[in-house]
Protein backbone atom coordinates (compact mmCIF):
# COMPACT_ATOMS: atom_id res chain seq x y z
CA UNK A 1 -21.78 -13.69 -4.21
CA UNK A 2 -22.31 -12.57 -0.76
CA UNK A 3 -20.19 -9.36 0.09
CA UNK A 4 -19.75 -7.30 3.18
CA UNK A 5 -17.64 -4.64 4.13
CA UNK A 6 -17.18 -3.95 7.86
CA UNK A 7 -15.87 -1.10 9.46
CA UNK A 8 -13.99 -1.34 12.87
CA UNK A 9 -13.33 2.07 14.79
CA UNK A 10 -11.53 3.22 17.67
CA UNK A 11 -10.48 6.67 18.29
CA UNK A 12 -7.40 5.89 17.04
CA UNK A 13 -8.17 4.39 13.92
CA UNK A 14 -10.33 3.13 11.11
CA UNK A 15 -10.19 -0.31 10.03
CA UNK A 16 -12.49 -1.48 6.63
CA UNK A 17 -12.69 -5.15 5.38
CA UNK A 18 -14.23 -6.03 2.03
CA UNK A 19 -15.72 -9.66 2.46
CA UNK A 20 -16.84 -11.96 0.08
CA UNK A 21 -17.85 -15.74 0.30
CA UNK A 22 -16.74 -14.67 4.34
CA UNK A 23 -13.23 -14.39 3.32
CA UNK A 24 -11.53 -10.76 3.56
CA UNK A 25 -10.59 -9.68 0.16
CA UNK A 26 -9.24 -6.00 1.30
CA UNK A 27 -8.25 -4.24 3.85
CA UNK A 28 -7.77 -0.85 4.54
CA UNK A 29 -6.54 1.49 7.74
CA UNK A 30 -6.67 4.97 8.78
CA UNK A 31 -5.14 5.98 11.62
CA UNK A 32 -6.11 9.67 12.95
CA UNK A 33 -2.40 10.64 13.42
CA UNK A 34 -1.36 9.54 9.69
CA UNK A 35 -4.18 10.08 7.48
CA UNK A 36 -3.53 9.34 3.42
CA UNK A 37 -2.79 12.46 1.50
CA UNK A 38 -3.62 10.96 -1.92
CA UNK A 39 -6.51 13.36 -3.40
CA UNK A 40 -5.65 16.47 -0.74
CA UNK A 41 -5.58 19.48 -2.73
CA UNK A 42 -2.88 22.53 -1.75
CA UNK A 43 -1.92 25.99 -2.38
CA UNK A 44 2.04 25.18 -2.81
CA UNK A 45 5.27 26.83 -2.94
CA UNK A 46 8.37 25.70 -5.64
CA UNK A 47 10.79 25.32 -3.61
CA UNK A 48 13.31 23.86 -5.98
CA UNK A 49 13.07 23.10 -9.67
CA UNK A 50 15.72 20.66 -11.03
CA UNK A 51 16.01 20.88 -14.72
CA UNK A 52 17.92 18.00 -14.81
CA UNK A 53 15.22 15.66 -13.65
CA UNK A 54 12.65 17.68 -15.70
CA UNK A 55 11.04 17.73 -12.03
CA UNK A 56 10.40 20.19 -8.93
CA UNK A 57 10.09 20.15 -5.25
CA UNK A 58 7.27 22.11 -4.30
CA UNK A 59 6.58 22.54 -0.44
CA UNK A 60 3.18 22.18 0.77
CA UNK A 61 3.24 22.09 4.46
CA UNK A 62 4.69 18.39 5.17
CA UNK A 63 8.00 17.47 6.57
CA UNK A 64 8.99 16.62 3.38
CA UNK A 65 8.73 18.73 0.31
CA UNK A 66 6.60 17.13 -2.30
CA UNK A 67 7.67 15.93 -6.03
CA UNK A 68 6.27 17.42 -9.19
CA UNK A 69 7.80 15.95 -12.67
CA UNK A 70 6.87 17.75 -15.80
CA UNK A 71 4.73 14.94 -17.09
CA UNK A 72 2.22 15.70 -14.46
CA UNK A 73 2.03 19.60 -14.72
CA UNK A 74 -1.64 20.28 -16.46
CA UNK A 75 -1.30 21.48 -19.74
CA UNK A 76 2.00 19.71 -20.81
CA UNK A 77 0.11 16.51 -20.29
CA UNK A 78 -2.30 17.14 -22.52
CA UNK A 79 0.38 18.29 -25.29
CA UNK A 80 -0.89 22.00 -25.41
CA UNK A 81 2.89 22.96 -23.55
CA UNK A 82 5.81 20.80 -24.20
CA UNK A 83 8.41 23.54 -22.62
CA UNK A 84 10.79 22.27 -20.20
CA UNK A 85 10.11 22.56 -16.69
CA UNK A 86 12.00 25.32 -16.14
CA UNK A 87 10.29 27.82 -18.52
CA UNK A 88 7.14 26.65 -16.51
CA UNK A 89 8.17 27.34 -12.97
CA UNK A 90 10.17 29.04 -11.14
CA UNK A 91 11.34 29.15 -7.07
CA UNK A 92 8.89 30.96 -5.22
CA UNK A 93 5.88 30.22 -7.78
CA UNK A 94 2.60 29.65 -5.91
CA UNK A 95 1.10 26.39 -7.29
CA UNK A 96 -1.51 24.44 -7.11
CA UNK A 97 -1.34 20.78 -6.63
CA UNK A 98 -2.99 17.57 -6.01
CA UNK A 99 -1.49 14.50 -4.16
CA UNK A 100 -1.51 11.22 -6.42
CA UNK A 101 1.05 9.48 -4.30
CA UNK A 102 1.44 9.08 -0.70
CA UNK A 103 4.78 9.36 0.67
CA UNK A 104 6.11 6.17 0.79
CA UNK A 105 9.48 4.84 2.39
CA UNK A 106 12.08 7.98 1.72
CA UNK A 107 10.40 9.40 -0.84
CA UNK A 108 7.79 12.44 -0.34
CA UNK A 109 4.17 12.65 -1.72
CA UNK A 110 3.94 12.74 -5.57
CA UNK A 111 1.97 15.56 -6.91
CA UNK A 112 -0.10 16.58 -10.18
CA UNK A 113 -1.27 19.93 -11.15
CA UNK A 114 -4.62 18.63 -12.92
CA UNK A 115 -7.04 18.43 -10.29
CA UNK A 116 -10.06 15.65 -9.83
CA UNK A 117 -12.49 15.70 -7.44
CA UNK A 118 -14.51 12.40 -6.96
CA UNK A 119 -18.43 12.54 -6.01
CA UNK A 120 -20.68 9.25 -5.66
CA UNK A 121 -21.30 8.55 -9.82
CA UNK A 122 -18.52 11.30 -11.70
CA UNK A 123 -15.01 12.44 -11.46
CA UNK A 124 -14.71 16.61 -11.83
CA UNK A 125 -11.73 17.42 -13.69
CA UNK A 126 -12.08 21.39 -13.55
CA UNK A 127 -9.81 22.49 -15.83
CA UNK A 128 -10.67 20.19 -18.95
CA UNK A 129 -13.66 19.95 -21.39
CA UNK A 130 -13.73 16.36 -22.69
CA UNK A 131 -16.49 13.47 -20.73
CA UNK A 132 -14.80 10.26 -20.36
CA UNK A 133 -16.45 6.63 -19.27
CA UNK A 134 -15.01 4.18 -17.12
CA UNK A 135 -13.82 1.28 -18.99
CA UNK A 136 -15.46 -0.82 -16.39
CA UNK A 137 -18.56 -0.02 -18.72
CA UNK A 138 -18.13 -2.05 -21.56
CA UNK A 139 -21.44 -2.22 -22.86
CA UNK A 140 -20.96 0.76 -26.12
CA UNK A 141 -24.22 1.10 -26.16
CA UNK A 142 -24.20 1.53 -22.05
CA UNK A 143 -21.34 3.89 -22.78
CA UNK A 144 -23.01 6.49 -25.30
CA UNK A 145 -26.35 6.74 -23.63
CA UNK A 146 -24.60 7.77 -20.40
CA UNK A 147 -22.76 9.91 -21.92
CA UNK A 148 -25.85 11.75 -23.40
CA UNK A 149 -27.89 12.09 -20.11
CA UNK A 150 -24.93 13.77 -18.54
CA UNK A 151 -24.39 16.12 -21.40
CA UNK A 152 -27.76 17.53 -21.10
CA UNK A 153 -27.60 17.84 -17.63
CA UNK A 154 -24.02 20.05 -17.47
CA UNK A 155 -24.53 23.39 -17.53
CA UNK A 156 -22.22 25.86 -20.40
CA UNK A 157 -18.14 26.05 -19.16
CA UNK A 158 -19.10 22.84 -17.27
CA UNK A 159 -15.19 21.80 -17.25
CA UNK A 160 -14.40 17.99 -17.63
CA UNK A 161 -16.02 14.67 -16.31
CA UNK A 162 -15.24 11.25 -16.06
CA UNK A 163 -18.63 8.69 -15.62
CA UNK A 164 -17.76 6.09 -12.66
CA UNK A 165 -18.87 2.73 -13.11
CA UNK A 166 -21.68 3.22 -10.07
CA UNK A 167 -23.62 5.56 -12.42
CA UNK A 168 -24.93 2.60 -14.77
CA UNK A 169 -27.72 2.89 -12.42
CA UNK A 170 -27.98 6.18 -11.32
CA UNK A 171 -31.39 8.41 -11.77
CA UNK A 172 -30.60 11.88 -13.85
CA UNK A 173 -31.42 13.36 -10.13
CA UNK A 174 -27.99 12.00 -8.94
CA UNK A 175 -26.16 12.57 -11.31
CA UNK A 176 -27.29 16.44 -11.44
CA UNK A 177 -26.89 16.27 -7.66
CA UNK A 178 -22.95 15.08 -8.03
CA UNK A 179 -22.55 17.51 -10.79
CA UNK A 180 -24.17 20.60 -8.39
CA UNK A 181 -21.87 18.97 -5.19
CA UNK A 182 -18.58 18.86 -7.36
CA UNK A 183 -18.90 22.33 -8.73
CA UNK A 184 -20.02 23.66 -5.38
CA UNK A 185 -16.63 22.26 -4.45
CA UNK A 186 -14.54 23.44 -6.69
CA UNK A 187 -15.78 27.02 -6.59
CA UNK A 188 -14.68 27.26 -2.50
CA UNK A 189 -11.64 25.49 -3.21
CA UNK A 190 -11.04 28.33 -6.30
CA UNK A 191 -11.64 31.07 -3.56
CA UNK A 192 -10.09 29.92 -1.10
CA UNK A 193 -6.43 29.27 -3.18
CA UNK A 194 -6.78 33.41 -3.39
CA UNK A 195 -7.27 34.40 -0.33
CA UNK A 196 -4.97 31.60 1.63
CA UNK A 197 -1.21 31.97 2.11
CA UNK A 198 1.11 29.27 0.97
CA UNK A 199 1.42 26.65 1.66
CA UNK A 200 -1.96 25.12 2.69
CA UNK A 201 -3.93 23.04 2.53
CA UNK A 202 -7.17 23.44 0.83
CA UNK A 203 -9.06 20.52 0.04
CA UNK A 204 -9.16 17.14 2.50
CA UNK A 205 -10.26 13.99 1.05
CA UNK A 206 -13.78 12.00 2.78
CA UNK A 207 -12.29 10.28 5.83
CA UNK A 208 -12.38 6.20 5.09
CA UNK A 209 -15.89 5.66 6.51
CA UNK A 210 -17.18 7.89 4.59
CA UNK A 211 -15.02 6.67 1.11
CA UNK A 212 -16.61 3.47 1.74
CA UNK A 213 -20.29 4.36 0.70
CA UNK A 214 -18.21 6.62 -2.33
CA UNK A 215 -15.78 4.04 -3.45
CA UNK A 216 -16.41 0.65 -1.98
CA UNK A 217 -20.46 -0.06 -1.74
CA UNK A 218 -21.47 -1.85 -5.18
CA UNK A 219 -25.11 -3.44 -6.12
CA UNK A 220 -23.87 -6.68 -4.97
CA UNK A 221 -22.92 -5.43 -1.32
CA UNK A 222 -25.53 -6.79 1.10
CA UNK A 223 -24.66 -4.70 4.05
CA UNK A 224 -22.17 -2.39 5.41
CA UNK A 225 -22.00 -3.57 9.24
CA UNK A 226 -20.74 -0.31 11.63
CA UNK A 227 -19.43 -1.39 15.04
CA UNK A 228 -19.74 2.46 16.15
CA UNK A 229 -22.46 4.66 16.91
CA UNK A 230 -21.34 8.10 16.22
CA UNK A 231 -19.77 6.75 12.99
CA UNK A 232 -23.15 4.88 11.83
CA UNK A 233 -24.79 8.01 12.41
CA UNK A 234 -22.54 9.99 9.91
CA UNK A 235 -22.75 7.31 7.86
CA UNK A 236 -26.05 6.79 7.50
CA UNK A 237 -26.32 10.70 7.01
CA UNK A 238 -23.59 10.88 4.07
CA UNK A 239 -25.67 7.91 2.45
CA UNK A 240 -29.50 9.63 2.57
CA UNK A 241 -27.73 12.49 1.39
CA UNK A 242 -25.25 11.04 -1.67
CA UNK A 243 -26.02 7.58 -2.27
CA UNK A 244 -29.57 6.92 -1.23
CA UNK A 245 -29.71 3.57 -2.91
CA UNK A 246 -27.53 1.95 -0.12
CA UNK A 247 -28.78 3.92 2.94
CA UNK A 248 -30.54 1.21 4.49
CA UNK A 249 -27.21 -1.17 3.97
CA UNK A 250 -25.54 0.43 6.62
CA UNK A 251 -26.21 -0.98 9.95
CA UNK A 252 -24.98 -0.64 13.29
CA UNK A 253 -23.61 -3.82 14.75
CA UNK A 254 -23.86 -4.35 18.65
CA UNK A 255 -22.77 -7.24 19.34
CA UNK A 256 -20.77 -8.36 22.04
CA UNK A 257 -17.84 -9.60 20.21
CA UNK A 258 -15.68 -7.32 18.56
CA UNK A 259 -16.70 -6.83 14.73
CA UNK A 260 -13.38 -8.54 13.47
CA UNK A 261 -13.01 -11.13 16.08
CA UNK A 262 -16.28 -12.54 15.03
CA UNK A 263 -15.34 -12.81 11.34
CA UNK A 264 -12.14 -13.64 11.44
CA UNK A 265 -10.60 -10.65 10.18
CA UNK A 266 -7.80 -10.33 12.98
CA UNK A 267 -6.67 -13.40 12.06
CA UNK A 268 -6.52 -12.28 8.12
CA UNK A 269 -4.74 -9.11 9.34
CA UNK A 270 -2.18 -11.72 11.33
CA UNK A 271 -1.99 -13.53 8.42
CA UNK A 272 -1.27 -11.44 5.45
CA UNK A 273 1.83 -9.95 7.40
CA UNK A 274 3.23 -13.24 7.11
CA UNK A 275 6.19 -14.08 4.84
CA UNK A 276 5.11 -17.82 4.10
CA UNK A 277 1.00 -18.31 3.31
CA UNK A 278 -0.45 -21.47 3.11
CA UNK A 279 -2.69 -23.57 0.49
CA UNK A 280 -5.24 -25.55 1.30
CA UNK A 281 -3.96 -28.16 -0.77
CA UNK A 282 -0.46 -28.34 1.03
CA UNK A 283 1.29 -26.12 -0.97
CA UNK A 284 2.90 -22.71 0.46
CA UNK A 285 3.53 -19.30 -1.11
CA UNK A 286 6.98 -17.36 -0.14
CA UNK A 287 6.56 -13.33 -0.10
CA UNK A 288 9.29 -11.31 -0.02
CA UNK A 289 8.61 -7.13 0.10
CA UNK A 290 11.48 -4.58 -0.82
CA UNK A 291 11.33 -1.38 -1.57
CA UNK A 292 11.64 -2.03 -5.53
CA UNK A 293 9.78 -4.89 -6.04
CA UNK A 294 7.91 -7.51 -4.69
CA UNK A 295 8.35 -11.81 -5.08
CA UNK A 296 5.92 -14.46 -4.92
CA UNK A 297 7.85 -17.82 -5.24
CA UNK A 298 5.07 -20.93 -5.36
CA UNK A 299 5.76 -24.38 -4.02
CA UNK A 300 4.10 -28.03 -3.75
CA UNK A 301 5.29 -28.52 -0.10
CA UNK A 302 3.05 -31.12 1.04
CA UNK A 303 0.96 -31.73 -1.78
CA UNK A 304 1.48 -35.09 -3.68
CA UNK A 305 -2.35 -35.49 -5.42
CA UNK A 306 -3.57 -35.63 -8.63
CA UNK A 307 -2.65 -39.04 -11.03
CA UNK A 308 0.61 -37.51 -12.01
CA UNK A 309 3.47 -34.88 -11.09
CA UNK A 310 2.53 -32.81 -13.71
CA UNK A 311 -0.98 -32.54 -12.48
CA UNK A 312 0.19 -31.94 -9.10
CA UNK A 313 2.03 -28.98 -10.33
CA UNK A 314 -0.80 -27.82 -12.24
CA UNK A 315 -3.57 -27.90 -9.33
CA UNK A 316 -0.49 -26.40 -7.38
CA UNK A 317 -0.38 -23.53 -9.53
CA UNK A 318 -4.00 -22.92 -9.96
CA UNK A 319 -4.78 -22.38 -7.01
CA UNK A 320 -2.13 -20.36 -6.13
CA UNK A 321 -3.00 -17.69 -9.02
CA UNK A 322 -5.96 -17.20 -6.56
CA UNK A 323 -4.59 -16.75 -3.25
CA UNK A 324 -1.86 -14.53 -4.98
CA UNK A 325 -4.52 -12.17 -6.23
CA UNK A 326 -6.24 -11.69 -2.99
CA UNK A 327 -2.92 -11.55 -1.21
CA UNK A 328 -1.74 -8.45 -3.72
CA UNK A 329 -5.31 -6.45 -2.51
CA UNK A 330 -4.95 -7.65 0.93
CA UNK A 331 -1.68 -6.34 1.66
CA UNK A 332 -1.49 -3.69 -1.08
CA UNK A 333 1.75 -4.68 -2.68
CA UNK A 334 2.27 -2.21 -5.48
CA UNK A 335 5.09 -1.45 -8.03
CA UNK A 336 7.07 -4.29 -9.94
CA UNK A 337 5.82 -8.03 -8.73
CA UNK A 338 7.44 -10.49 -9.95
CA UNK A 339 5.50 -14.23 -9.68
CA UNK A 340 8.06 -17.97 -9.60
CA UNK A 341 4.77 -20.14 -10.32
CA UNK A 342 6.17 -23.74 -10.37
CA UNK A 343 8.11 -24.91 -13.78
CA UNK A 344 5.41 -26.39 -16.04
CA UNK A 345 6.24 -28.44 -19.52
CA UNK A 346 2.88 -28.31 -20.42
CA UNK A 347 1.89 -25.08 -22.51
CA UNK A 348 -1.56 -25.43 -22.33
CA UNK A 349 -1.67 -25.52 -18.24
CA UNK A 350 0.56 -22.30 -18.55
CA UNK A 351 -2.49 -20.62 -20.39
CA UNK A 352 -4.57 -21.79 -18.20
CA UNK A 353 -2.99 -21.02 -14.73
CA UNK A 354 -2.56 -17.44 -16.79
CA UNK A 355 -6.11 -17.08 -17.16
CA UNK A 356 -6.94 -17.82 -13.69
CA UNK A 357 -4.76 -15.13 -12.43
CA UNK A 358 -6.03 -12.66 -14.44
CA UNK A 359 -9.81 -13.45 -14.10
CA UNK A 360 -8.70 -13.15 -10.03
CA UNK A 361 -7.14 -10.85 -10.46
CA UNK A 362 -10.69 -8.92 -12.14
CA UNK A 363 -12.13 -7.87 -9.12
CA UNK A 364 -8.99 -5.69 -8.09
CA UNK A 365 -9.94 -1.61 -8.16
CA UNK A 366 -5.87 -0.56 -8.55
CA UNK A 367 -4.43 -0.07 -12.28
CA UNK A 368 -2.24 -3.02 -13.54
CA UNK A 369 -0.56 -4.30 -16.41
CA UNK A 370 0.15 -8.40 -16.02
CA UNK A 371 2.70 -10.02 -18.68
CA UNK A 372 2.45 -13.26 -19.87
CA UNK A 373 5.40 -16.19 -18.93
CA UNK A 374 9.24 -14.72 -19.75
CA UNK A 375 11.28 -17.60 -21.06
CA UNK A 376 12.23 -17.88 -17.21
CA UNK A 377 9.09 -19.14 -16.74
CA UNK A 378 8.32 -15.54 -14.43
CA UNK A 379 4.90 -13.98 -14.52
CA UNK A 380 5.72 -10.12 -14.63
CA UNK A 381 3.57 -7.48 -13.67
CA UNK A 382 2.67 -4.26 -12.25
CA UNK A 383 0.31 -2.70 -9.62
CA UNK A 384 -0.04 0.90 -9.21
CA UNK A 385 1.18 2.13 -5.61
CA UNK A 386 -0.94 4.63 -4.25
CA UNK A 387 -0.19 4.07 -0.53
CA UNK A 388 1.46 2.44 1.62
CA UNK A 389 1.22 -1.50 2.04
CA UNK A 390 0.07 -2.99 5.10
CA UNK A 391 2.79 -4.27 6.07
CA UNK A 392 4.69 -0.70 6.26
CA UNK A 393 1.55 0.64 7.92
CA UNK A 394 1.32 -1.93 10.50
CA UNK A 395 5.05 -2.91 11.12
CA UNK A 396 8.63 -1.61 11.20
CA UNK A 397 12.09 -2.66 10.44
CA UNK A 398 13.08 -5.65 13.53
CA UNK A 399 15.63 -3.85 15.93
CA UNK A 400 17.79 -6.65 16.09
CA UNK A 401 17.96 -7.51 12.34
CA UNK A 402 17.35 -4.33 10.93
CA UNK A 403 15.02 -5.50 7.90
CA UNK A 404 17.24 -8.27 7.17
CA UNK A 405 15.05 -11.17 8.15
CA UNK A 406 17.96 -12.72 10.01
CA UNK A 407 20.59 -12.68 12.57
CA UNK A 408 24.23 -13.04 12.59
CA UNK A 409 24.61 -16.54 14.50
CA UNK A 410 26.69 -16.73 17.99
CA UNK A 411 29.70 -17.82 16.61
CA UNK A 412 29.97 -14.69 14.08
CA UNK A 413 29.36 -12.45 17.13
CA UNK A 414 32.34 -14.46 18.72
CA UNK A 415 34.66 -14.54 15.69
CA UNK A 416 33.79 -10.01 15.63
CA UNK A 417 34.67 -9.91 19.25
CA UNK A 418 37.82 -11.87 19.06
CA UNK A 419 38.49 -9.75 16.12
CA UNK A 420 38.11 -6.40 17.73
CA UNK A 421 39.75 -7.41 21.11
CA UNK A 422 42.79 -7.63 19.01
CA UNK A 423 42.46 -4.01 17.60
CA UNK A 424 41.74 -2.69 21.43
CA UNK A 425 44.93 -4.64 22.70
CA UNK A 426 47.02 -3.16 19.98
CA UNK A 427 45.62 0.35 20.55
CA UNK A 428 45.22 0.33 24.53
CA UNK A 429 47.51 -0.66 27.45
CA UNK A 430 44.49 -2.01 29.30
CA UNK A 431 44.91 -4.05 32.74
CA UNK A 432 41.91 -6.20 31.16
CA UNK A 433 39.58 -6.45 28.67
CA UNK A 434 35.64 -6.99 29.39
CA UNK A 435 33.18 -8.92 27.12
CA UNK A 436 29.72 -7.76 27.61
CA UNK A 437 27.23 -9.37 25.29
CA UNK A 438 24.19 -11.62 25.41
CA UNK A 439 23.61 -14.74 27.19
CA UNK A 440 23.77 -16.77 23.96
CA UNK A 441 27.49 -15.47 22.97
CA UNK A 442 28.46 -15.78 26.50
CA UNK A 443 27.70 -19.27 26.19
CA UNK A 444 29.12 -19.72 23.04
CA UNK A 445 32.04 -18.31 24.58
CA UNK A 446 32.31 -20.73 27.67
CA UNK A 447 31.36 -23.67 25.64
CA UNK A 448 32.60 -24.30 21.39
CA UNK A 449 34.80 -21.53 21.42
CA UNK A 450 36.56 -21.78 24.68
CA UNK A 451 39.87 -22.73 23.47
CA UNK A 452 39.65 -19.59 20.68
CA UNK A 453 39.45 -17.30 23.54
CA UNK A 454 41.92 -19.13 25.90
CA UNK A 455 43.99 -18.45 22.63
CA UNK A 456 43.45 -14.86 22.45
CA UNK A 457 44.27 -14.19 25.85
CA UNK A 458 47.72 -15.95 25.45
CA UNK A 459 48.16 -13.84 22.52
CA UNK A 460 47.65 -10.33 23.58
CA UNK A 461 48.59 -11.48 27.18
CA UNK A 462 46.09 -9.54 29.11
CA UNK A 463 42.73 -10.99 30.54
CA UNK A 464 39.84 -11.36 29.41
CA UNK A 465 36.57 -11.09 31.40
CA UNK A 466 33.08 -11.80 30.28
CA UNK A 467 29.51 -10.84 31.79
CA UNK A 468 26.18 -11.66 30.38
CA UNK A 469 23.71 -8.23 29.84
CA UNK A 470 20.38 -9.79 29.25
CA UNK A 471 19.08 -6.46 27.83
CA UNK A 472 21.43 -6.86 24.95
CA UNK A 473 20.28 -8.87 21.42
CA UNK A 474 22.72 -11.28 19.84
CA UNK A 475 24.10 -8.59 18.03
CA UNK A 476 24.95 -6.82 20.48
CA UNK A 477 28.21 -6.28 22.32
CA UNK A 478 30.62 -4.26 23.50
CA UNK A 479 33.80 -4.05 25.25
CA UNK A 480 35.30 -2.64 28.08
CA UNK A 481 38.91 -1.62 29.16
CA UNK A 482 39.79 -2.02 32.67
């Protein structure tokens, strides 16, 4: 499979698309002003423990203090201290923490006091013993000579380690090179948690550019294309340094068109903030977003194919399971997701449209759990949230609907004004009323619901005036005594 990952950057932001078969399969975006905190380690202060909730607020230096539940305090999550949260902390208490949530919507950042630290090929969890595998390694064979080779490379009080799936390949050199790096780390972040005042910051995550060559780059990468000079140097500096392997993947592209432009990316970017995506065989998904959960709802539309309807529904559904998967990574919907594929009779195509889901759903890096057909005929699952979508990233609730999707029609505006000139006339001894609203109501006004206001005006006896402000949408209105 051919795969690319290009990275777009302005000063304002960092843009990275994962391609394969030239079709975006992620996207991710870093703006300078809002950078992710997921992985940022601090030097905290409790500001509030709630032993209700079995959870604290501890404030780290953000606008919003931080969240801490007693499940992810070190120690009691490994079942060596089951006390309740308030025998472990206290207000005041200097902690530190590690960010395994952004803030998302309302809520602040999530925290955990077991710290990891992520090189190019292992995972440094300081404060435990144990070496774990990824269980991207299936091979057990795979699994317990990796394990060995990093064994005799850790020195005594090594701490914990977890083997990422890019050290399958990796020399003993790198991996003793990621085990030197991560300790060197997490001795300067020890000393500096004693001598820094809370709270602070202490530990940054790699900017995306460089998280690409840590997290993204795989054997079957073919290049990483760079559409920025300054960045392709750092780049290429990280990678002869960390992961020398893909060093001569990264290349500066100078070509006149923009990066995205020429692959289409904008357009992806355009498209996955849509609510309705299209099939190639005619049929259309419907997306919905809220802040619990997220709805996929799969129709035929146009398609009418195959020898039968069943069929149709089948091919319908197939293909769907695939765009559905690349639409989750694309626009990083996380938390419940809840999937209307298209009735099917046939128990055998529900396997199979199953299957195909999950095997596209393979390539995805996020933790999820997917459950089989409810008797509603739903396909449940889950998809850990780590960060925003892109849709929050990129967009914000419509002005004139508010996040609703949809506006109040004229008429309804009419009916509410009709409605509250009758509460002003009652209230006010007003020569006249005036109607300001927006061109469309006005209209209404003049035209349909002309005798409803003639009405009005007979009822409360006073005038009533209206102007057109074109600045106002068609919710919008107010009105003026004269």
């Amino acid at each position: 499979m051919n795969e690319e990952i290009l990275v777009n950057i302005t000063p304002q932001e960092t843009r990275v698309a994962a391609m394969a078969q030239g079709v975006a399969q992620e996207l991710h975006i870093e703006r300078a002003s809002l950078r992710g905190l997921v992985s940022n380690i601090y030097v905290g202060v409790v500001s509030r423990v709630l032993p209700g909730m079995q959870s604290a607020f501890i404030h780290i230096g953000l606008d919003r203090a931080a969240f801490l539940h007693v499940a992810d305090i070190w120690g009691h999550r490994n079942g060596e201290d089951s006390k309740p949260i308030e025998r472990l902390l206290r207000d005041g208490d200097r902690v530190l923490v590690q960010v395994i949530k952004d803030p998302i919507g309302t809520k602040g950042a999530r925290l955990s006091t077991q710290i990891s630290i992520a090189g190019r090929f292992l995972v440094h969890l300081p404060q435990d013993s144990h070496i774990g595998i990824s269980q991207r390694i299936e091979d057990e064979t795979e699994r317990v000579l990796l394990k060995e080779k990093l064994q005799q490379l850790l020195p005594e009080h090594h701490g914990g380690f977890i083997i990422r799936t890019m050290a399958e390949t990796a020399t003993e050199a790198e991996l003793k090179s990621d085990v030197d790096y991560l300790r060197r780390l997490w001795a300067g972040i020890q000393e500096r948690a004693k001598t820094t005042s809370a709270p602070a910051l202490l530990y940054q995550d790699l900017d995306l550019s460089l998280r690409v060559l840590r997290d993204f780059v795989t054997d079957t990468t073919d290049r990483i294309l760079v559409d920025s000079r300054e960045t392709f140097a750092k780049m290429d500096g990280f990678a002869r340094e960390f992961a020398l392997p893909f060093a001569d993947k990264v290349q500066h592209y100078t070509g006149d068109r923009p990066l995205f432009d020429l692959y289409g990316v904008e357009e992806e970017i355009e498209r996955a903030l849509a609510r309705r995506v299209a099939l190639k065989s005619g049929g259309y998904l419907i997306m919905d977003q809220t802040e619990a959960l997220t709805t996929v709802d799969v129709n035929t539309g146009g398609f009418v194919g195959g020898r039968n309807f069943d069929d149709t529904i089948f091919k319908t559904n197939l293909e769907a399971a695939q765009v559905i998967a690349r639409q989750l990574r694309l626009r990083n919907l996380g938390g419940i997701i809840i999937i209307d594929f298209i009735d099917m009779d046939n128990d055998q195509h529900r396997g199979s449209v199953l299957a195909e889901f999950q095997k596209a759903l393979a390539p995805d890096r996020t933790r999820m759990t997917i459950n089989g057909f409810t008797s509603l005929g739903l396909v449940e699952m889950t998809r850990k949230r780590t960060r925003e979508s892109l849709a929050h990233v990129l967009c914000e609730p419509c002005p004139m609907c508010h996040g609703r999707g949809e506006l109040k029609t004229a008429q309804t505006i009419c009916y509410e004004i009709l409605r509250e000139l009758v509460r002003e006339a009652r209230q006010f001894d007003a020569r006249e009323f005036r109607v300001l609203a927006s061109q469309k109501v006005i209209d209404t006004f003049l035209d349909e619901e002309s005798q409803s206001l003639a009405m009005l005006e007979e009822f409360i006896g006073k005038p009533v005036r209206l102007q057109v402000e074109n600045v106002y949408n068609q919710e919008q209105y107010d009105i003026v005594l004269v």
